[in-house]
Protein backbone atom coordinates (compact mmCIF):
# COMPACT_ATOMS: atom_id res chain seq x y z
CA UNK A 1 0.00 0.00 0.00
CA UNK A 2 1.96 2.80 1.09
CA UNK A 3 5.20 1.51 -1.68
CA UNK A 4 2.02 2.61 -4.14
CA UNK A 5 2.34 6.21 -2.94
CA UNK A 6 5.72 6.54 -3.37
CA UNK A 7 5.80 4.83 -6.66
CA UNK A 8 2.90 6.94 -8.18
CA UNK A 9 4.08 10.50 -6.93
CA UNK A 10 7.58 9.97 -8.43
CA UNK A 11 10.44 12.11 -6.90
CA UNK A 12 7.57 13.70 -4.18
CA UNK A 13 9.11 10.84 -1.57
CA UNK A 14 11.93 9.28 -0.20
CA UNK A 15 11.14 6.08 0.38
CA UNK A 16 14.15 5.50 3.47
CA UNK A 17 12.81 2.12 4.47
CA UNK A 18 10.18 0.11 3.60
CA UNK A 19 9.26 -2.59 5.74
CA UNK A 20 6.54 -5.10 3.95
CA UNK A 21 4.32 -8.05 5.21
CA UNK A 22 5.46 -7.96 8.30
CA UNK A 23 2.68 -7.54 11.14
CA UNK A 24 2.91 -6.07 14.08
CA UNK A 25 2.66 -9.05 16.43
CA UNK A 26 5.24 -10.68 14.20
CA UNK A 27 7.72 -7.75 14.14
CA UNK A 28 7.58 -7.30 17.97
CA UNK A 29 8.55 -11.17 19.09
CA UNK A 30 11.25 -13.03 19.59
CA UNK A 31 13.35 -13.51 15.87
CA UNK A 32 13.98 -17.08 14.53
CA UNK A 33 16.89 -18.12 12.41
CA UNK A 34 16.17 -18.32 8.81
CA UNK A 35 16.09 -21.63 7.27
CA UNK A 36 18.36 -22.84 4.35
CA UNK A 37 16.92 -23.48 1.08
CA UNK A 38 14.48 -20.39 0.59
CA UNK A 39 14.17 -20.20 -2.85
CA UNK A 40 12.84 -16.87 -3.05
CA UNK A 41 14.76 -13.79 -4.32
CA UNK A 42 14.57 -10.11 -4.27
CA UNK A 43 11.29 -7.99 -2.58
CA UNK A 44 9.80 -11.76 -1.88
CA UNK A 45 13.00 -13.11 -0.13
CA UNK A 46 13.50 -9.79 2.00
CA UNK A 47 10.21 -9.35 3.17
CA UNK A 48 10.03 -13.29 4.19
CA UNK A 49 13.67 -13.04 5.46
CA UNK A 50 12.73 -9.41 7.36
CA UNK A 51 9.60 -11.70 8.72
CA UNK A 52 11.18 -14.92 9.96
CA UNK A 53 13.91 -12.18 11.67
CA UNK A 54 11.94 -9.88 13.50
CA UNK A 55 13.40 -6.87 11.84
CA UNK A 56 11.20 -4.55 10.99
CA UNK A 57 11.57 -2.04 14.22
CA UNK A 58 15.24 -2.47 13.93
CA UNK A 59 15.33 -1.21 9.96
CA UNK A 60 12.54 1.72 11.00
CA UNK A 61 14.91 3.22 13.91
CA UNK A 62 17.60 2.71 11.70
CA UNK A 63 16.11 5.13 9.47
CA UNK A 64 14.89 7.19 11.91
CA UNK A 65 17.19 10.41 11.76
CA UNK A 66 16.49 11.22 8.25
CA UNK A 67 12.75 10.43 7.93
CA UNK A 68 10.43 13.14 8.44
CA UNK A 69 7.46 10.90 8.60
CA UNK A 70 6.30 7.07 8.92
CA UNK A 71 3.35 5.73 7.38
CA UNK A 72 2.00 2.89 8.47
CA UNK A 73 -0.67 0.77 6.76
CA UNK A 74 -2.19 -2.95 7.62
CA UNK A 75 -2.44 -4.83 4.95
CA UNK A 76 -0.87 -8.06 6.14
CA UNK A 77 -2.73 -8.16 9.30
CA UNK A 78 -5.67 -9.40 8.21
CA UNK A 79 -4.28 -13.00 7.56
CA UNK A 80 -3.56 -14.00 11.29
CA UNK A 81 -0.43 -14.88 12.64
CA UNK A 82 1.20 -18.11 13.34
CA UNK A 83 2.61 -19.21 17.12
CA UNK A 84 5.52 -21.06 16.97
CA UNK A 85 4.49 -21.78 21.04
CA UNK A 86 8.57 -20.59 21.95
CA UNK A 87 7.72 -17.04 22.40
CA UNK A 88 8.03 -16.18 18.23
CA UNK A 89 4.98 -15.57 15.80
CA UNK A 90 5.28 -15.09 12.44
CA UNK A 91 3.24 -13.68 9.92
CA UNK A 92 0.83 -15.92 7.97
CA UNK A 93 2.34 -14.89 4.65
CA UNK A 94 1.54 -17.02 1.07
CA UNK A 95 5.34 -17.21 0.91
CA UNK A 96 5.76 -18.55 4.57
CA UNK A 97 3.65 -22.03 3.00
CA UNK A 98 5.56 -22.30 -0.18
CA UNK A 99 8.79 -22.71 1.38
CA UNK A 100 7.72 -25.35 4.14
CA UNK A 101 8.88 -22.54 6.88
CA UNK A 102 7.08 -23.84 9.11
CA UNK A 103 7.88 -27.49 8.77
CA UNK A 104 11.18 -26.46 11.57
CA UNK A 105 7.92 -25.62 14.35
CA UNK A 106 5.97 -29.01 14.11
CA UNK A 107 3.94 -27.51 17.39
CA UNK A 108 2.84 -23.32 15.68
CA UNK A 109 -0.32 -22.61 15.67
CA UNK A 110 -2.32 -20.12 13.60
CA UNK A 111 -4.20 -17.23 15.60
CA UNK A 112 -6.78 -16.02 13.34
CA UNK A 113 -7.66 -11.53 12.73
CA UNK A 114 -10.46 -10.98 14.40
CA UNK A 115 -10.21 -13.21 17.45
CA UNK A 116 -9.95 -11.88 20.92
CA UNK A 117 -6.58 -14.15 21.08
CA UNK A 118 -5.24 -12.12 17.82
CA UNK A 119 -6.16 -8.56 19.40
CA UNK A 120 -4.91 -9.10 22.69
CA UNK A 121 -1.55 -9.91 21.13
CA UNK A 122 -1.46 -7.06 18.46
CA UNK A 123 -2.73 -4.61 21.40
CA UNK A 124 0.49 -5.55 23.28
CA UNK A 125 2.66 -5.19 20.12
CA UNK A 126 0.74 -1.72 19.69
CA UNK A 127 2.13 -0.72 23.14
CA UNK A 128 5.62 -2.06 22.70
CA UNK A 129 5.71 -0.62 19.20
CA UNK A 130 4.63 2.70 20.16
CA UNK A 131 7.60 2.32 23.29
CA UNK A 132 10.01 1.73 19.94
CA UNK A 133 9.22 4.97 18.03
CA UNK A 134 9.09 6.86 21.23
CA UNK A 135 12.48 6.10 21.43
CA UNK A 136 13.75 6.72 18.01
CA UNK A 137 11.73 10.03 18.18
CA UNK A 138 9.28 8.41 15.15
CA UNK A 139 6.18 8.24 17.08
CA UNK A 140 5.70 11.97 16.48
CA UNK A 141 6.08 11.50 13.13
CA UNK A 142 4.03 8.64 12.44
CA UNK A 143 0.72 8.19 10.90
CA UNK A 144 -1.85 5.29 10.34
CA UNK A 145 -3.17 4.79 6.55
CA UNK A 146 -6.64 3.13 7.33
CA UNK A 147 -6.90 1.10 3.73
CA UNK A 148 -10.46 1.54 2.44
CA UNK A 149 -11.13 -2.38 0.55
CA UNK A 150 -13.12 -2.14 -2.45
CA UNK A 151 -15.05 -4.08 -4.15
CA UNK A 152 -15.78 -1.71 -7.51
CA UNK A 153 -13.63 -1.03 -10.39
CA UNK A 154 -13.42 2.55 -12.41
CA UNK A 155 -14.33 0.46 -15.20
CA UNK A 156 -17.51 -0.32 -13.74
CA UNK A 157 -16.49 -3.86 -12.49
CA UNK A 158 -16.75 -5.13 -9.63
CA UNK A 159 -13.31 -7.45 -8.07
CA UNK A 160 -14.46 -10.75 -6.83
CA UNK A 161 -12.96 -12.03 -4.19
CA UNK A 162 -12.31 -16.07 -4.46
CA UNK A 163 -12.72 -16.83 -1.21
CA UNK A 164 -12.63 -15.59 2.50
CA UNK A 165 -14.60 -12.13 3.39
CA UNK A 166 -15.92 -9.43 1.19
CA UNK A 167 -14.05 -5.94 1.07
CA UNK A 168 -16.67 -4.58 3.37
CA UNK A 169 -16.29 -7.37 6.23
CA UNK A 170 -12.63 -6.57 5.87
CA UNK A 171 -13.09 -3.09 6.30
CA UNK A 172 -15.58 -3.70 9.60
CA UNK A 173 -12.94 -6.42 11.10
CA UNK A 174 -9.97 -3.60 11.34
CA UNK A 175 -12.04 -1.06 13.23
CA UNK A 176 -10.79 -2.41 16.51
CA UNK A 177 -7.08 -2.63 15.40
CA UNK A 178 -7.57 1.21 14.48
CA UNK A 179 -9.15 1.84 18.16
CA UNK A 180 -6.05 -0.17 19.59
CA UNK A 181 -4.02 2.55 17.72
CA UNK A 182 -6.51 5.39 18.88
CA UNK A 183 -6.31 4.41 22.54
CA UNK A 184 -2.13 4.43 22.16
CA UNK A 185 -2.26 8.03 20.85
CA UNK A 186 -1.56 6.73 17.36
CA UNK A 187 -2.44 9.83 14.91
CA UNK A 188 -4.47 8.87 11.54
CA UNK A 189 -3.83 9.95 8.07
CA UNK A 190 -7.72 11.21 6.83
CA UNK A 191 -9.89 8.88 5.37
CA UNK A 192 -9.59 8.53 1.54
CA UNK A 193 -12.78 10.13 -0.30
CA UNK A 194 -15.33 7.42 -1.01
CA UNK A 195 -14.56 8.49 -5.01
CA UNK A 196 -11.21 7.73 -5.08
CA UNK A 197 -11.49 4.41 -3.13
CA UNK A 198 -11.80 2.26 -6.11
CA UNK A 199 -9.78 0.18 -8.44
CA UNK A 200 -8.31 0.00 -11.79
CA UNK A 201 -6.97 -2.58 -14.22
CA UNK A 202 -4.18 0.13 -14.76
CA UNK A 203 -2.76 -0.33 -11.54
CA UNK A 204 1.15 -1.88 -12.13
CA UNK A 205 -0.64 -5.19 -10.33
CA UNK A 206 -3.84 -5.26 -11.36
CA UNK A 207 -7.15 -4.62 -10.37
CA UNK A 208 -7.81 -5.94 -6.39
CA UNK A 209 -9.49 -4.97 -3.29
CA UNK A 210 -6.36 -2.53 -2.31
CA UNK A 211 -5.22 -1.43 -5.52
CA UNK A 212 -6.58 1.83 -6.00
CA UNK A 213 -6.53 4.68 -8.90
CA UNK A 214 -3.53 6.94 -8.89
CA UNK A 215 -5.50 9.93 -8.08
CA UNK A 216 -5.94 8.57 -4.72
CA UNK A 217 -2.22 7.79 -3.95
CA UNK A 218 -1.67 11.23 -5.05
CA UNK A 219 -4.41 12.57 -2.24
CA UNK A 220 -2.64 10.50 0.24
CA UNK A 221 0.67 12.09 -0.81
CA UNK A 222 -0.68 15.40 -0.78
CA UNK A 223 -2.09 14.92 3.21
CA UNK A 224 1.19 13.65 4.06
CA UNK A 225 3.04 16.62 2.97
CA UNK A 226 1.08 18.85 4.72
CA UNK A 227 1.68 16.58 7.99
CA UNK A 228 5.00 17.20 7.44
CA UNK A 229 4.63 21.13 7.13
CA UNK A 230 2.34 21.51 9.83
């Protein structure tokens, strides 16, 4: 999501770091040792590698100094975690089950978004996280991009979704991860107009439920300058 806002608006950004599917409940435990034999390489093996290692708060404060803002989105949240029952989750990622990860923790266990389980742990990662950027002097600077699913098309069509729940049930099942944030002091980007919250075949990877036209990527780059100049 928020590499689309960078790619879109051209030299507007920076992009310092980008840390991708790594969720917060992942990102905050304990970091595992990654396997041999990944067979994954560039943006897939670094955000699996990132994953497996925990590293996502350690590459954000590393960055710290020269960012002038941090935007954080959800997007690979919503698929649960999994408990490797030794103090380590990691994220439930497509990538995670291609390369038999998870055959080295016989014993994990997925915890599902949406349970009371799943938001107990993200609502301690929340509090730890927010601990993190406090340090680094990011938390200031940081702002949550609440990702409007969509089930419509500029074109007029409408994205099925194969399986699982429907962009609007998505939308409904964050709303207490965003009050998590809210409670913690967390400060929100606005929420994109309801006309720019659609999708387009144009986008660089298709039409789907968070790939949006690049007018909005352009409004969210546009509210996230003036966070910075205000």
């Amino acid at each position: 999501m928020t590499r689309d806002i960078v790619r879109v608006t051209g030299d507007k950004f920076k992009c310092e770091e980008y840390v991708a599917r790594q969720s917060w409940i992942s990102a905050l435990s304990h970091p595992q040792k990654v396997p041999a034999g990944i067979n994954l390489t560039g943006f897939r093996l670094k955000s699996l590698i990132g994953d497996i290692e925990s590293n996502g708060f350690t590459r954000l404060k590393a960055a710290a100094k020269s960012s002038a803002a941090l935007v954080i989105d959800l997007a690979s949240d919503r698929h649960g975690v999994w408990d490797l029952e030794n103090g380590s989750f990691l994220s439930n990622l497509a990538s995670l089950k291609k390369q038999k990860v998870l055959r080295r923790f016989p014993n994990a266990r997925l915890v599902s978004f949406g349970s009371t389980e799943h938001l107990a742990l993200f609502s301690h990662a929340v509090e730890r996280g927010k601990q993190e950027l406090e340090e680094a002097g990011l938390f200031s600077r940081s702002l949550i991009l609440k990702i409007p699913f969509t089930s419509l098309s500029i074109d007029g069509e409408r994205i099925e979704t194969k399986r699982g729940p429907t962009p609007r049930q998505i939308r409904a099942a964050y709303e207490p991860y965003y009050q998590i944030f809210k409670q913690n002091g967390f400060r929100f980007l606005p929420n994109l107009p309801d006309e720019l919250a659609v999708s387009t075949p144009e986008h660089d990877w298709g039409p789907g439920i968070n790939h949006f036209v690049d007018e909005a990527y352009y409004w969210w780059g546009s509210e996230i300058e003036k966070f910075v100049s205000s």
